[in-house]
C-alpha atoms as a PDB file:
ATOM      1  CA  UNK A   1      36.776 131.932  25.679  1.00  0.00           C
ATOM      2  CA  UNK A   2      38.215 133.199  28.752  1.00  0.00           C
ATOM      3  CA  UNK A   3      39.361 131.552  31.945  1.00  0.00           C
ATOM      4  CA  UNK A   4      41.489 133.033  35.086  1.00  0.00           C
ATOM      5  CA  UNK A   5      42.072 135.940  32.606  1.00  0.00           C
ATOM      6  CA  UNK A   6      43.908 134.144  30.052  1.00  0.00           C
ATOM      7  CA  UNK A   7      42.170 133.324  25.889  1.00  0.00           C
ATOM      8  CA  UNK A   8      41.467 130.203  24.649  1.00  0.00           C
ATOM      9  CA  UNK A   9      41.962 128.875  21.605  1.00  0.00           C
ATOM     10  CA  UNK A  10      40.492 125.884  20.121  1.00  0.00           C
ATOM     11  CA  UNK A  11      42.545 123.639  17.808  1.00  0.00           C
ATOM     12  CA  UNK A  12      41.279 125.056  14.675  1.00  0.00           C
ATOM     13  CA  UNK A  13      42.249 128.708  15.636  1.00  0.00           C
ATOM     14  CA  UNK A  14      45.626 127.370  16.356  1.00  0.00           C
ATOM     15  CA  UNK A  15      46.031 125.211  13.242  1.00  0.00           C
ATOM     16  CA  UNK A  16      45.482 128.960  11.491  1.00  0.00           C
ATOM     17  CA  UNK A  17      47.548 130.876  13.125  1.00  0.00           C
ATOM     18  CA  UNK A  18      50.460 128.591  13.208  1.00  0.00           C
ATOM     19  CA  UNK A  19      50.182 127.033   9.871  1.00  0.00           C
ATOM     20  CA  UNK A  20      50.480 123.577  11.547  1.00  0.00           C
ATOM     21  CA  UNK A  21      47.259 120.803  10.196  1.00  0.00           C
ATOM     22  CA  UNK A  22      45.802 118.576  12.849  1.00  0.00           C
ATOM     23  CA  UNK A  23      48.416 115.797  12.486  1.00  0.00           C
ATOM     24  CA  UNK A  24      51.269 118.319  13.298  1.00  0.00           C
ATOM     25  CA  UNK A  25      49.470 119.995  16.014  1.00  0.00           C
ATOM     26  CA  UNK A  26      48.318 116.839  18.110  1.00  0.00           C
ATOM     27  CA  UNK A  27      51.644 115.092  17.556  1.00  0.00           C
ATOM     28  CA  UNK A  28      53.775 118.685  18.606  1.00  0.00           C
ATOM     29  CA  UNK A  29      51.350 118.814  21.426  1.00  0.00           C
ATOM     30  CA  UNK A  30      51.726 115.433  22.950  1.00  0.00           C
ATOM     31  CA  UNK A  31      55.327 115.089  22.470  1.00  0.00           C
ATOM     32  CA  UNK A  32      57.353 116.271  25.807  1.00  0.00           C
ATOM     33  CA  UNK A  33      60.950 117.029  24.062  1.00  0.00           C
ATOM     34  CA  UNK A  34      58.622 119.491  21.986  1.00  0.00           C
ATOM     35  CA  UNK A  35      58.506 123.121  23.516  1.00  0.00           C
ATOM     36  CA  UNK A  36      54.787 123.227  21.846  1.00  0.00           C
ATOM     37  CA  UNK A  37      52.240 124.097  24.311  1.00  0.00           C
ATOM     38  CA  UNK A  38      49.830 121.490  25.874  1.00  0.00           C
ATOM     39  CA  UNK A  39      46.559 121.717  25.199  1.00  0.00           C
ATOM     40  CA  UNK A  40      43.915 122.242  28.666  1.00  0.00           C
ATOM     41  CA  UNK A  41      40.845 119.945  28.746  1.00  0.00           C
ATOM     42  CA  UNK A  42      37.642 122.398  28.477  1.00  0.00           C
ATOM     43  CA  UNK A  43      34.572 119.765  28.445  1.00  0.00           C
ATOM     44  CA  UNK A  44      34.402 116.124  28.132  1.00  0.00           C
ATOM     45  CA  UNK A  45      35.362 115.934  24.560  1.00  0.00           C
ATOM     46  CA  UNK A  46      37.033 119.330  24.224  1.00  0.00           C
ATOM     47  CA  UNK A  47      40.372 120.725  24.547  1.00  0.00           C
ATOM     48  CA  UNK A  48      41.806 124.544  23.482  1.00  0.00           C
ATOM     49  CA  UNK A  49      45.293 126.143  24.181  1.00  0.00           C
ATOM     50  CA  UNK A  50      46.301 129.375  25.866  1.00  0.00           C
ATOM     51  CA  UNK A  51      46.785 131.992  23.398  1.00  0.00           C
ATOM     52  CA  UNK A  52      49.764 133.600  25.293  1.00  0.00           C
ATOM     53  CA  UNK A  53      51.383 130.075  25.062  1.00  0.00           C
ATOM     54  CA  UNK A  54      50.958 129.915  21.642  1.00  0.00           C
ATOM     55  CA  UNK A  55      52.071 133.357  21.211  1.00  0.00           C
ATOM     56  CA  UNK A  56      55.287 132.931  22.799  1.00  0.00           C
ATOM     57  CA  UNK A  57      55.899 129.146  20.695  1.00  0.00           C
ATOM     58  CA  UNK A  58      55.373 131.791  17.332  1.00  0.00           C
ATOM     59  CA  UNK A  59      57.892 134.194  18.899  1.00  0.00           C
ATOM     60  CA  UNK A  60      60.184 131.171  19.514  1.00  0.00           C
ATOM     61  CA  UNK A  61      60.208 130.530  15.405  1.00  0.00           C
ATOM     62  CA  UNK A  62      62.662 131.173  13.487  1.00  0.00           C
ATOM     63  CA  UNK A  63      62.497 134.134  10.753  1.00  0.00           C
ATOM     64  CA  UNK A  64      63.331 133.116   7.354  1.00  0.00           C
ATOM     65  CA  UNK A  65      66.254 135.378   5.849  1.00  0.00           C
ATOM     66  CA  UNK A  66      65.292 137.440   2.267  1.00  0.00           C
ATOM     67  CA  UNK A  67      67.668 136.507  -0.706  1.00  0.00           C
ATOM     68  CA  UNK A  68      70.228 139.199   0.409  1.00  0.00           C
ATOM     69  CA  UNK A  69      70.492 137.684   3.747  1.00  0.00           C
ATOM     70  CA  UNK A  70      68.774 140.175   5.956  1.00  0.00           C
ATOM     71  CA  UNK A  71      65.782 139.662   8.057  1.00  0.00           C
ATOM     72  CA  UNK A  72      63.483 141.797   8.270  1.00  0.00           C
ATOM     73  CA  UNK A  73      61.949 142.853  11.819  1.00  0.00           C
ATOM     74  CA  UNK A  74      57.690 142.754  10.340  1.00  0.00           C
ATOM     75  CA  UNK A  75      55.865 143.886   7.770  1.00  0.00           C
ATOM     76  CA  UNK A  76      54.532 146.887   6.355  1.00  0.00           C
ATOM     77  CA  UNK A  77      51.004 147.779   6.853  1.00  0.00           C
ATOM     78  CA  UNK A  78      48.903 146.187   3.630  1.00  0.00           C
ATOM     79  CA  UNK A  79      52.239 145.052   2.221  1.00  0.00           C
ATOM     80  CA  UNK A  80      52.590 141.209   1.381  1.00  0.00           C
ATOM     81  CA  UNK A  81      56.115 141.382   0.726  1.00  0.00           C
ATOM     82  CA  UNK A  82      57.657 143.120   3.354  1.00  0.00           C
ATOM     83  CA  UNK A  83      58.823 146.170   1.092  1.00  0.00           C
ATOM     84  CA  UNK A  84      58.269 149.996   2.006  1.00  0.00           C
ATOM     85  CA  UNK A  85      55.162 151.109  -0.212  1.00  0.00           C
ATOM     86  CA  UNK A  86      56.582 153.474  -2.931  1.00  0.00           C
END
């Protein structure tokens, strides 16, 4: 979905690329003190998010360290684990 430009998301896109279930989401989403985007009303029962908004929230996330302390900056292509292929 598209409006002014901007992508849509509806919740259950959201829940998957964030990792958060519906609890989570609704209760991050409602809270002001929570930088978590709000969601936009789309129809009488529906709602979605903007995916730039979510999209900056994931950039906002911390990244865990590996064992040694590092962090690494992404992932390989078809790598899992972050390591080069061999």
């Amino acid at each position: 979905m598209k409006t002014e430009g901007r992508q849509l998301e509806r919740p259950k896109a959201v829940m998957k690329r964030t990792g958060l279930g519906r609890t989570s989401l609704w209760s991050k989403s409602r809270n002001p003190d929570d930088p978590f985007p709000s969601p936009v009303q789309i129809g009488t029962n529906s709602i979605a998010f903007y995916a730039d908004e979510i999209d900056e929230w994931l950039e906002t996330r911390p990244r865990v360290p590996c064992r040694d302390g590092t962090i690494k900056a992404g992932l390989e292509a078809n790598d899992d684990h972050g390591a080069a292929a061999a």
